[in-house]
C-alpha atoms as a PDB file:
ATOM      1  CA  UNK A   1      43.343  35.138  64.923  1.00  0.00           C
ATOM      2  CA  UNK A   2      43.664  35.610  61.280  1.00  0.00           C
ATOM      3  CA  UNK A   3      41.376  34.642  58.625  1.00  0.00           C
ATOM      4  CA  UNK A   4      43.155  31.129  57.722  1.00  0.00           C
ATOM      5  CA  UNK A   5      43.354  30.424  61.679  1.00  0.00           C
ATOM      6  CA  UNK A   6      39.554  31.276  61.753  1.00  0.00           C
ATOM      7  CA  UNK A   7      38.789  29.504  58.685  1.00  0.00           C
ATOM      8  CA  UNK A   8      40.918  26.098  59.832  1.00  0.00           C
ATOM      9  CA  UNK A   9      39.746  26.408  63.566  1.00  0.00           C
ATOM     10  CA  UNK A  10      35.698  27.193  62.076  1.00  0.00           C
ATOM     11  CA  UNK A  11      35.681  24.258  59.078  1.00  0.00           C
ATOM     12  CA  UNK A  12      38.936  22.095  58.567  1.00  0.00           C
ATOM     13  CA  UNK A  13      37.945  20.438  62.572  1.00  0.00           C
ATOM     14  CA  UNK A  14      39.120  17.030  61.505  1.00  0.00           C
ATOM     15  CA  UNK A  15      42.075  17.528  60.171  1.00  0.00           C
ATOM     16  CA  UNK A  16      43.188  19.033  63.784  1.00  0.00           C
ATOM     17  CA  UNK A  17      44.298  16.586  66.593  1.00  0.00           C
ATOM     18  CA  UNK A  18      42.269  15.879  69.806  1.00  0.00           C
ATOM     19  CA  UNK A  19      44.339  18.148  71.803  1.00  0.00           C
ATOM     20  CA  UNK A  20      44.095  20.726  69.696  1.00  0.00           C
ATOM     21  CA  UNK A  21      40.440  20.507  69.319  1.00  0.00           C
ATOM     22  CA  UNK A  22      40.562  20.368  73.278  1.00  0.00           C
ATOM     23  CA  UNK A  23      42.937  23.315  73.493  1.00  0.00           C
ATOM     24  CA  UNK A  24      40.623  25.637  70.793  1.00  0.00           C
ATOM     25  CA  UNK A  25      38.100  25.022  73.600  1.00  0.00           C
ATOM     26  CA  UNK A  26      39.553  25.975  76.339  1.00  0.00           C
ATOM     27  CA  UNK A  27      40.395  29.025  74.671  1.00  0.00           C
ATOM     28  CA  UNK A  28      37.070  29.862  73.428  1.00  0.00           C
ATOM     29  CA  UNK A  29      35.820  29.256  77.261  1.00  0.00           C
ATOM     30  CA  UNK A  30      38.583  31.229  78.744  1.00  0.00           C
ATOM     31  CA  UNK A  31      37.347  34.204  76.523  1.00  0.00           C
ATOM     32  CA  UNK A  32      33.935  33.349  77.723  1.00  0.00           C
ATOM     33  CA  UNK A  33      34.737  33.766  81.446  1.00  0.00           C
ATOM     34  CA  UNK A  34      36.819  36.849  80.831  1.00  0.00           C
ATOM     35  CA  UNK A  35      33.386  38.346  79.506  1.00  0.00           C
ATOM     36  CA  UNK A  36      31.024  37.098  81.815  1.00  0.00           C
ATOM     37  CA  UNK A  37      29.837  39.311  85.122  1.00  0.00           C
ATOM     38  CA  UNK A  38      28.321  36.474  86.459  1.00  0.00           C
ATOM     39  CA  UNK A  39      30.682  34.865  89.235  1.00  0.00           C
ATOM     40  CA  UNK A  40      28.391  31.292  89.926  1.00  0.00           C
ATOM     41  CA  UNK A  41      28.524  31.248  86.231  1.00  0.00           C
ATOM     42  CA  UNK A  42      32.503  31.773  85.784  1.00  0.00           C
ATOM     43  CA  UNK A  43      33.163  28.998  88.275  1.00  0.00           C
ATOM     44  CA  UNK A  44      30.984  26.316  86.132  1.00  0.00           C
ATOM     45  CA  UNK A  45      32.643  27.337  83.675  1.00  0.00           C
ATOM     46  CA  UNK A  46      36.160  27.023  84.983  1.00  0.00           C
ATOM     47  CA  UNK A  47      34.640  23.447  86.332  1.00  0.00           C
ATOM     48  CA  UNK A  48      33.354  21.768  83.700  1.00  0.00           C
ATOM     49  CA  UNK A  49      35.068  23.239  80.691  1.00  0.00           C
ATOM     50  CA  UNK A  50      37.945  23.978  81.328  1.00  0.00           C
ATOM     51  CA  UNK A  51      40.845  21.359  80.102  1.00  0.00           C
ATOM     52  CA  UNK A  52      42.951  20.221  82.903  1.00  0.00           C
ATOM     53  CA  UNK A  53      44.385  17.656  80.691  1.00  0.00           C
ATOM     54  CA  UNK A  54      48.297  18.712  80.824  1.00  0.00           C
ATOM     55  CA  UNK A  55      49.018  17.746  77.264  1.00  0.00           C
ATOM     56  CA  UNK A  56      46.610  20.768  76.382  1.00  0.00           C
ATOM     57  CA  UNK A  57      47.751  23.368  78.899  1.00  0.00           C
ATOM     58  CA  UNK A  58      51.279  22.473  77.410  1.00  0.00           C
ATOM     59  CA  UNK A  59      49.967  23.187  73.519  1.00  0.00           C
ATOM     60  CA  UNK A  60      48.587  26.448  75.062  1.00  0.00           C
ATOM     61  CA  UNK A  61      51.563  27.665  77.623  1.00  0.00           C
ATOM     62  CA  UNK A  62      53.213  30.422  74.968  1.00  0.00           C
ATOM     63  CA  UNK A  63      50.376  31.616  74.591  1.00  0.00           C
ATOM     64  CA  UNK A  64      47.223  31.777  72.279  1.00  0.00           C
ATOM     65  CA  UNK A  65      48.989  33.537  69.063  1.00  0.00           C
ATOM     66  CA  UNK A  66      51.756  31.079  69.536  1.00  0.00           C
ATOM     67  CA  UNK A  67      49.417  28.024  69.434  1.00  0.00           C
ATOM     68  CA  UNK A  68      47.352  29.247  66.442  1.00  0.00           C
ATOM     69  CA  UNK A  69      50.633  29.620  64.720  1.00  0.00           C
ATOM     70  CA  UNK A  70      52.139  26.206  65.412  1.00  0.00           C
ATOM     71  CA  UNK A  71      48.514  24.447  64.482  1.00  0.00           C
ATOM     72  CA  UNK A  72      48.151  26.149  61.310  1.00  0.00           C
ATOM     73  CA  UNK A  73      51.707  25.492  60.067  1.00  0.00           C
ATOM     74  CA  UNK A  74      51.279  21.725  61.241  1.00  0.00           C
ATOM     75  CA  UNK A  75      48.201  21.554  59.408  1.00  0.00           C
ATOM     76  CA  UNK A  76      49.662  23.116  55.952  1.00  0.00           C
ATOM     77  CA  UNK A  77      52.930  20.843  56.397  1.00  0.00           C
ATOM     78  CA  UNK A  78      50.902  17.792  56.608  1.00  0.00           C
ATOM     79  CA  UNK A  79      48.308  19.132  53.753  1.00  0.00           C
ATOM     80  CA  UNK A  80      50.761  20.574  51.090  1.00  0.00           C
ATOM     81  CA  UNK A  81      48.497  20.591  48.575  1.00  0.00           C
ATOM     82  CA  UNK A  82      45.726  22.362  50.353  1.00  0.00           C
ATOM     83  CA  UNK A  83      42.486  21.023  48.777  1.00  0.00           C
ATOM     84  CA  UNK A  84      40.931  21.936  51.999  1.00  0.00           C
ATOM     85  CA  UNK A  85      40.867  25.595  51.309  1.00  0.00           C
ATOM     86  CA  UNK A  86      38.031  27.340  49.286  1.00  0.00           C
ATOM     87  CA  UNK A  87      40.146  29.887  47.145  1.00  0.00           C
ATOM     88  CA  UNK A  88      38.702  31.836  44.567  1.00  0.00           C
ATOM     89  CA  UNK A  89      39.447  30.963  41.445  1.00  0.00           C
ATOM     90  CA  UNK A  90      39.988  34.449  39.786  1.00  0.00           C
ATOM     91  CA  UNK A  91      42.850  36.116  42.947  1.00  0.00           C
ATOM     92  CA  UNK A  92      43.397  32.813  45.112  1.00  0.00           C
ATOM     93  CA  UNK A  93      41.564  34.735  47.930  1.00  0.00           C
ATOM     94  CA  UNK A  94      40.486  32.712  50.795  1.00  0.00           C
ATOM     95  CA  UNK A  95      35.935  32.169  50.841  1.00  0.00           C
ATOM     96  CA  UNK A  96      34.331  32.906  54.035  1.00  0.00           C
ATOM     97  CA  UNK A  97      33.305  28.784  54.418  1.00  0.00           C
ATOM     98  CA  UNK A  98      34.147  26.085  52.388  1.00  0.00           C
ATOM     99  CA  UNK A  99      30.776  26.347  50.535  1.00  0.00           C
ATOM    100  CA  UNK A 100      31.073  29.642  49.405  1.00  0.00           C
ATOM    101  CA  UNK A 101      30.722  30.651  45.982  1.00  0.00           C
ATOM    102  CA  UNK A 102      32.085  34.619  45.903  1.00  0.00           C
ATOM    103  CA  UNK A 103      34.883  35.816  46.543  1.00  0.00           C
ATOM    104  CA  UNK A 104      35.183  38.483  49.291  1.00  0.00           C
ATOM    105  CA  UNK A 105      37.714  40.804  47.887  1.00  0.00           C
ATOM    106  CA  UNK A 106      37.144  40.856  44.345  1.00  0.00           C
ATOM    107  CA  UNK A 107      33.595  38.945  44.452  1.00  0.00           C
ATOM    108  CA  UNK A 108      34.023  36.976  41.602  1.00  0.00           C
ATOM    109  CA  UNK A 109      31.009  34.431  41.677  1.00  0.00           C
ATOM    110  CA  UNK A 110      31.438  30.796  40.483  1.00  0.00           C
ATOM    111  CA  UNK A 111      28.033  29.705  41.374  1.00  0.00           C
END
């Protein structure tokens, strides 16, 4: 996932629809599961968090890249003028959060 997926996906929340806020999930727990050693704990998992709604396995069938890509270029069709994103105001670099003050390439500060 690339910084403006992470960012979006991490801060911009509402401007995502319900099944793709359900979908992110699923992802997230699938990841979990993959990394857990813990069998009783994989099946809870799989159980309870798990989407089983099919409009969400649809948004996630191509795959996860494939979904991050069709989310964020929904979201920057629909938000053309971007007043969502922190950029820094000396290179246009993406901040870390949306509160950020410094830039993380050239750390410019406008505190």
């Amino acid at each position: 996932m690339d910084e403006l997926a992470r960012y979006i996906f991490n801060w911009c929340q509402d401007l995502l629809t319900n099944e793709e806020r359900e979908a992110h999930k699923h992802m997230i727990v699938l990841q979990k599961i993959e990394h857990t050693d813990f069998e009783p704990q994989k099946n809870i998992m799989r159980k309870k968090w798990l989407s089983h709604n099919t409009e969400v396995l649809k948004l996630l069938e191509n795959g996860e890249e494939e979904f991050c890509k069709n989310v964020i270029g929904r979201v920057l069709r629909e938000n053309p003028k971007k007043e969502f994103l922190n950029l820094c105001p000396n290179c246009g670099v993406l901040a870390r959060t949306p509160k950020a003050k410094q830039c993380p390439k050239c750390f410019h500060s406008w505190h």
